[in-house]
N, C-alpha and C. Protein backbone atom coordinates (compact mmCIF):
# COMPACT_ATOMS: atom_id res chain seq x y z
N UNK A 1 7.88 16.35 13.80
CA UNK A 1 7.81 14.97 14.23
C UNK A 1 6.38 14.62 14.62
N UNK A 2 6.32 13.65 14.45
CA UNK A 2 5.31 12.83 14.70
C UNK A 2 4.99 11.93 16.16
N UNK A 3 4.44 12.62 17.24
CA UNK A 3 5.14 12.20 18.39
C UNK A 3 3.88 11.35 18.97
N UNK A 4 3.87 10.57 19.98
CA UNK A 4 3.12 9.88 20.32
C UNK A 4 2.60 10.53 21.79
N UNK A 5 1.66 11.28 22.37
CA UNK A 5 1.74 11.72 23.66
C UNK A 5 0.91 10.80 24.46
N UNK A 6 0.22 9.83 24.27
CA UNK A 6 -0.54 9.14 25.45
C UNK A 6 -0.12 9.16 26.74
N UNK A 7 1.31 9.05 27.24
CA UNK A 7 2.06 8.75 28.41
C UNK A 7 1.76 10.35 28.88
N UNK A 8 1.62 11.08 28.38
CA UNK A 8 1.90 12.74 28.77
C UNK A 8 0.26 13.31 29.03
N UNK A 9 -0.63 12.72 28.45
CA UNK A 9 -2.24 13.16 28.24
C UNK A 9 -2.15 12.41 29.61
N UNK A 10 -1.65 10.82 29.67
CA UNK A 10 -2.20 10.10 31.11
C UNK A 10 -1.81 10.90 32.36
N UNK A 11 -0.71 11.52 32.40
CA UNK A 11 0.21 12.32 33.41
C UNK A 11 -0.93 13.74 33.52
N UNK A 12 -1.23 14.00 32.76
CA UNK A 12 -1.57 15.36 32.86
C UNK A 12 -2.96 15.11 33.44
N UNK A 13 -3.96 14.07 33.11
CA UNK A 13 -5.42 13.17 33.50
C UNK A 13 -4.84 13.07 35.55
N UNK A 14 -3.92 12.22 35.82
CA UNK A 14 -3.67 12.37 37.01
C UNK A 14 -3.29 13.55 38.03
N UNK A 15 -2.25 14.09 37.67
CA UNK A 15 -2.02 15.74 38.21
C UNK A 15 -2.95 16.42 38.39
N UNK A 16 -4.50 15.99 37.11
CA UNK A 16 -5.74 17.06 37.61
C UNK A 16 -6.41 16.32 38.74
N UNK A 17 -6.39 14.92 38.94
CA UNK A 17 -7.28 14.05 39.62
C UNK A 17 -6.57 14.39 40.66
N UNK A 18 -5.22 13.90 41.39
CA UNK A 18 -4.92 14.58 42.79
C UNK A 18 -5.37 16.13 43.43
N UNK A 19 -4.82 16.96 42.04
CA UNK A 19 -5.83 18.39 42.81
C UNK A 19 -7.24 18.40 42.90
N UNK A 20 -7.60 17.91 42.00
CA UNK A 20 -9.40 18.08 42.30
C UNK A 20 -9.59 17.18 43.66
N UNK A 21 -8.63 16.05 44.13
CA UNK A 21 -9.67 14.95 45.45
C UNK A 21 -8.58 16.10 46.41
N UNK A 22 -7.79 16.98 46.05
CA UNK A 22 -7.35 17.79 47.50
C UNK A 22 -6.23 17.47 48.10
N UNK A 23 -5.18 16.25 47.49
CA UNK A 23 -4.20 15.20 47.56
C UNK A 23 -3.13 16.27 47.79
N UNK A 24 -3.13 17.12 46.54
CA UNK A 24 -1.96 18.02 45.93
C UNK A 24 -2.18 19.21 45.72
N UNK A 25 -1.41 20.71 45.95
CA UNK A 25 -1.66 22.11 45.63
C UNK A 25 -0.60 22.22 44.71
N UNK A 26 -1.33 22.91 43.28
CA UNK A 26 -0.29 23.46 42.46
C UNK A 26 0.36 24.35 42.84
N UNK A 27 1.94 24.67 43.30
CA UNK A 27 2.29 25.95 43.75
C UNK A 27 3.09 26.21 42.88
N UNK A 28 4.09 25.93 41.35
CA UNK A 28 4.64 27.03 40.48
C UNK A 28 4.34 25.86 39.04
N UNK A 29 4.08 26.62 38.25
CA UNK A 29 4.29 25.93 36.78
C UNK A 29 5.19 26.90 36.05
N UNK A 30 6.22 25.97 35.15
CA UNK A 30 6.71 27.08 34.10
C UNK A 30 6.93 25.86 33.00
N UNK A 31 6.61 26.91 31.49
CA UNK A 31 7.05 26.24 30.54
C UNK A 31 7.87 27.24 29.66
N UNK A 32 8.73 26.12 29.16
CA UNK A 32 9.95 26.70 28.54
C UNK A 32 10.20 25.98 27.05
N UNK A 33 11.00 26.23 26.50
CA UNK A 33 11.71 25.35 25.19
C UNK A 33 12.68 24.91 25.76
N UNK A 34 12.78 23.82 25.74
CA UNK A 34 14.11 22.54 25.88
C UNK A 34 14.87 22.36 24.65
N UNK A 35 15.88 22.80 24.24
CA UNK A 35 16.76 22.57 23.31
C UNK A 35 17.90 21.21 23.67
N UNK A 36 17.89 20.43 22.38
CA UNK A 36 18.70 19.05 22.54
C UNK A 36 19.85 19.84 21.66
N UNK A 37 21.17 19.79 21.24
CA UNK A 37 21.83 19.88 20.81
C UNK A 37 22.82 18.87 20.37
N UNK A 38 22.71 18.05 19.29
CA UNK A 38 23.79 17.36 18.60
C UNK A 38 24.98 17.90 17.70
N UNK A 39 26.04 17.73 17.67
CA UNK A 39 27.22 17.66 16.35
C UNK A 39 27.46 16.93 15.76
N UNK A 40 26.47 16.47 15.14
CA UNK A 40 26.52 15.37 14.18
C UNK A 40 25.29 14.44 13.46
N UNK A 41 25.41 13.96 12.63
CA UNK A 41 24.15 13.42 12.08
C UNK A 41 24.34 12.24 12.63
N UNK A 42 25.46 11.57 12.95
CA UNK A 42 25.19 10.43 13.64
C UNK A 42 24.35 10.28 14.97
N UNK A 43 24.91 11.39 15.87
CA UNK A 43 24.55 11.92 17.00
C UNK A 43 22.82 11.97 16.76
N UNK A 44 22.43 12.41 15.80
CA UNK A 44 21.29 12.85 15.59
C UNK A 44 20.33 11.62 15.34
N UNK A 45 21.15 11.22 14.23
CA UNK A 45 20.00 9.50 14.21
C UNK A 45 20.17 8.26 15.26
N UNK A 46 20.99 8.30 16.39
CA UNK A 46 21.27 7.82 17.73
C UNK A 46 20.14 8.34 18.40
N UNK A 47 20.01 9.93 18.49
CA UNK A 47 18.55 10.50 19.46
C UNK A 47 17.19 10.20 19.44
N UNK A 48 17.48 10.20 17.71
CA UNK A 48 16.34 9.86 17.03
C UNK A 48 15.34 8.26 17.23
N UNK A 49 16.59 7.81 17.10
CA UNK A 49 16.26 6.46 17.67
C UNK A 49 16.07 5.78 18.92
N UNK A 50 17.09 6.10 20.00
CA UNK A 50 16.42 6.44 21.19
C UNK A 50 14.60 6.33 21.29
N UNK A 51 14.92 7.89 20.76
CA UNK A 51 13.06 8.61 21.18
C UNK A 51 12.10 7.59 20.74
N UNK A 52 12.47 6.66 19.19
CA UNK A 52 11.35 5.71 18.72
C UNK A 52 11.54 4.62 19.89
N UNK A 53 12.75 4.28 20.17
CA UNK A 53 12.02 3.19 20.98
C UNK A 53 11.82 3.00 22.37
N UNK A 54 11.95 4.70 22.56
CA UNK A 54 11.01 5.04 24.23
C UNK A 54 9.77 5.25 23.70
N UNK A 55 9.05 4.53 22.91
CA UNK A 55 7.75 5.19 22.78
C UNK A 55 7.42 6.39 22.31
N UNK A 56 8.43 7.19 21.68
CA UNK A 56 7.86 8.80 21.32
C UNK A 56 7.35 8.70 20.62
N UNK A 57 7.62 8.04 19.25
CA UNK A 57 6.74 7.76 18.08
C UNK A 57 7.56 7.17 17.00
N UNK A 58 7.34 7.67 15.62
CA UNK A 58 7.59 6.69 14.92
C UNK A 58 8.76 7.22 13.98
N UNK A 59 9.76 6.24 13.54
CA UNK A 59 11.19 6.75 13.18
C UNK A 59 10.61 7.41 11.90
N UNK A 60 11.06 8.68 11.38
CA UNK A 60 10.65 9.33 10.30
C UNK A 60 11.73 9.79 9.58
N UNK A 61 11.69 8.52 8.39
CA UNK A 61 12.72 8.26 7.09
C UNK A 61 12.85 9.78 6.90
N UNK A 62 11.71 10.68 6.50
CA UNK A 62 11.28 11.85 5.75
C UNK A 62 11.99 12.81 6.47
N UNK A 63 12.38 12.95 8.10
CA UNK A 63 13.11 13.95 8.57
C UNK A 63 14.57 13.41 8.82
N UNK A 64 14.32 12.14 8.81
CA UNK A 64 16.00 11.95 8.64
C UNK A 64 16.49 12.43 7.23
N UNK A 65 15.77 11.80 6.37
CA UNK A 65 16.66 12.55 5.03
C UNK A 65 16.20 14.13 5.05
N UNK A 66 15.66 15.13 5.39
CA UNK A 66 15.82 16.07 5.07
C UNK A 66 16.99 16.96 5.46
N UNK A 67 16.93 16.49 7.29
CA UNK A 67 17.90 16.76 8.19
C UNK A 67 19.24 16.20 7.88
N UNK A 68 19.28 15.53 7.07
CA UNK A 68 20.79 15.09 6.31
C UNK A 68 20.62 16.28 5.03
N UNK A 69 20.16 16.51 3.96
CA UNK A 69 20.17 17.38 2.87
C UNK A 69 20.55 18.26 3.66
N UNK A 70 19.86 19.11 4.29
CA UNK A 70 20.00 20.25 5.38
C UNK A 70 21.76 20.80 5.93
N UNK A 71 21.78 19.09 6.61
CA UNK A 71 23.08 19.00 7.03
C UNK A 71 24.49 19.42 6.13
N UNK A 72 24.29 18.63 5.24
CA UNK A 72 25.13 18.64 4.04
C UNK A 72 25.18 19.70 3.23
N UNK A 73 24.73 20.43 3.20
CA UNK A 73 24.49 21.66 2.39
C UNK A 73 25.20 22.64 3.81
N UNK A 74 25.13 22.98 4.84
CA UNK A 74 25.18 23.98 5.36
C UNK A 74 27.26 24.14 5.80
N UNK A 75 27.58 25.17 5.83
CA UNK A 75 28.54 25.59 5.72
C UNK A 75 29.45 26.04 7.14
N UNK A 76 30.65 25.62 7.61
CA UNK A 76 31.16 26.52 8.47
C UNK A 76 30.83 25.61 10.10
N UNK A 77 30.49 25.48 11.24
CA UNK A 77 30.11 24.94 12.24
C UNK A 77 29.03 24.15 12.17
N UNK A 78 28.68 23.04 12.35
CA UNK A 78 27.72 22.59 12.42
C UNK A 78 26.78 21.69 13.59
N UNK A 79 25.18 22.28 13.72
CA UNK A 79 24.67 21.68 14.51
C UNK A 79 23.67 21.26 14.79
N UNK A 80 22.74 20.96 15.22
CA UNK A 80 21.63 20.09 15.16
C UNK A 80 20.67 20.51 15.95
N UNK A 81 20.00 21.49 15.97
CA UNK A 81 19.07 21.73 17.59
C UNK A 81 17.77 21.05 17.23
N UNK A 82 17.80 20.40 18.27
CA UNK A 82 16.18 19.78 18.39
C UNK A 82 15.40 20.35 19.66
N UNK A 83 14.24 21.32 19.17
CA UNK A 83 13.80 21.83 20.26
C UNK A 83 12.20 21.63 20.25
N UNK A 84 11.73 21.77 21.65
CA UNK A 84 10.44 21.35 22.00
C UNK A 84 9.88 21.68 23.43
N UNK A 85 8.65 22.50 23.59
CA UNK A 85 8.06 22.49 24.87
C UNK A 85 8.51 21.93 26.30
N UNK A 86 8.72 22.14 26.78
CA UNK A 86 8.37 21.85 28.35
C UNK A 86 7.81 22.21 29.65
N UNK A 87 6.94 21.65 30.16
CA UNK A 87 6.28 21.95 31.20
C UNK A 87 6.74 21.25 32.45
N UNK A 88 6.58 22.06 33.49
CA UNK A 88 6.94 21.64 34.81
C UNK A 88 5.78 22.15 36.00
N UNK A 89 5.43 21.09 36.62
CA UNK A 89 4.70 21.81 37.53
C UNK A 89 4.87 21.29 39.15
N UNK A 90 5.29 22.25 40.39
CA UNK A 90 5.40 21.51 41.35
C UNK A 90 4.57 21.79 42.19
N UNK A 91 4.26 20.60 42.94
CA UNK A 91 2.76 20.50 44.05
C UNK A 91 3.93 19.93 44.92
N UNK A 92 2.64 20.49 45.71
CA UNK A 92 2.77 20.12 47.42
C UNK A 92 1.87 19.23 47.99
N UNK A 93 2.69 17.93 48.87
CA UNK A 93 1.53 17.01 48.96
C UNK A 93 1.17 17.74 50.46
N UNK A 94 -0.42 18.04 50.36
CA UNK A 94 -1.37 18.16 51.44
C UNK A 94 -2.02 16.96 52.62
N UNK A 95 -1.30 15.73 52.06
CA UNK A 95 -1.70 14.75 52.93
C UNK A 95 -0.73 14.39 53.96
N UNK A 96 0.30 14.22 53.11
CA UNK A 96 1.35 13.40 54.47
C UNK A 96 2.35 14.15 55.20
C-alpha cells in the first residue's frame, strides 16, 4: 500500500520536541506487527475504504483486484490478514 504518513512524521516531530524542552521522559517503547484480520472481501474493501478516507492514502484498484484473484483462487478457510508496524511509546509528564 501506498500510505500517506504526514499525520505520523508530525506525531513523531512533537514526541521529540517535548523530550528535548524536558516536558516528557521516554520510559518504555515497543514495536510490534498489528495484524487486522477480515473474512471476507467485502470486509476487506469496507477496511480498505475506511483507511482512504481517514487519510491513509489512496484507494488502490491494483490491490483490490489482486487481493480478490488471490482470494478466489485459494481453497478451504478463508482470510485476509492485513498486517503492519506498530509503535508505542509511553512518557511521563515531568511537569504537572
Amino acid at each position: 500500500m501506498r500510505e500517506y504518513l504526514q499525520d505520523d512524521y508530525a506525531a513523531n516531530r512533537a514526541v521529540k520536541q517535548v523530550l528535548r524542552e524536558g516536558l516528557f521522559k521516554s520510559e518504555k517503547f515497543l514495536e510490534f506487527n498489528c495484524n487486522r484480520v477480515v473474512d471476507s472481501l467485502k470486509e476487506f474493501r469496507l477496511w480498505l475504504a475506511d483507511f482512504a478516507d481517514r487519510g491513509g492514502g489512496p484507494m488502490e484498484n491494483s490491490l483490490v483486484a489482486k487481493t480478490e484473484r488471490v482470494y478466489q483462487n485459494a481453497h478451504g478457510k478463508k482470510r485476509i490478514i492485513i498486517s503492519a508496524p506498530l509503535m508505542l511509546r509511553r512518557l511521563r509528564n515531568l511537569v504537572g
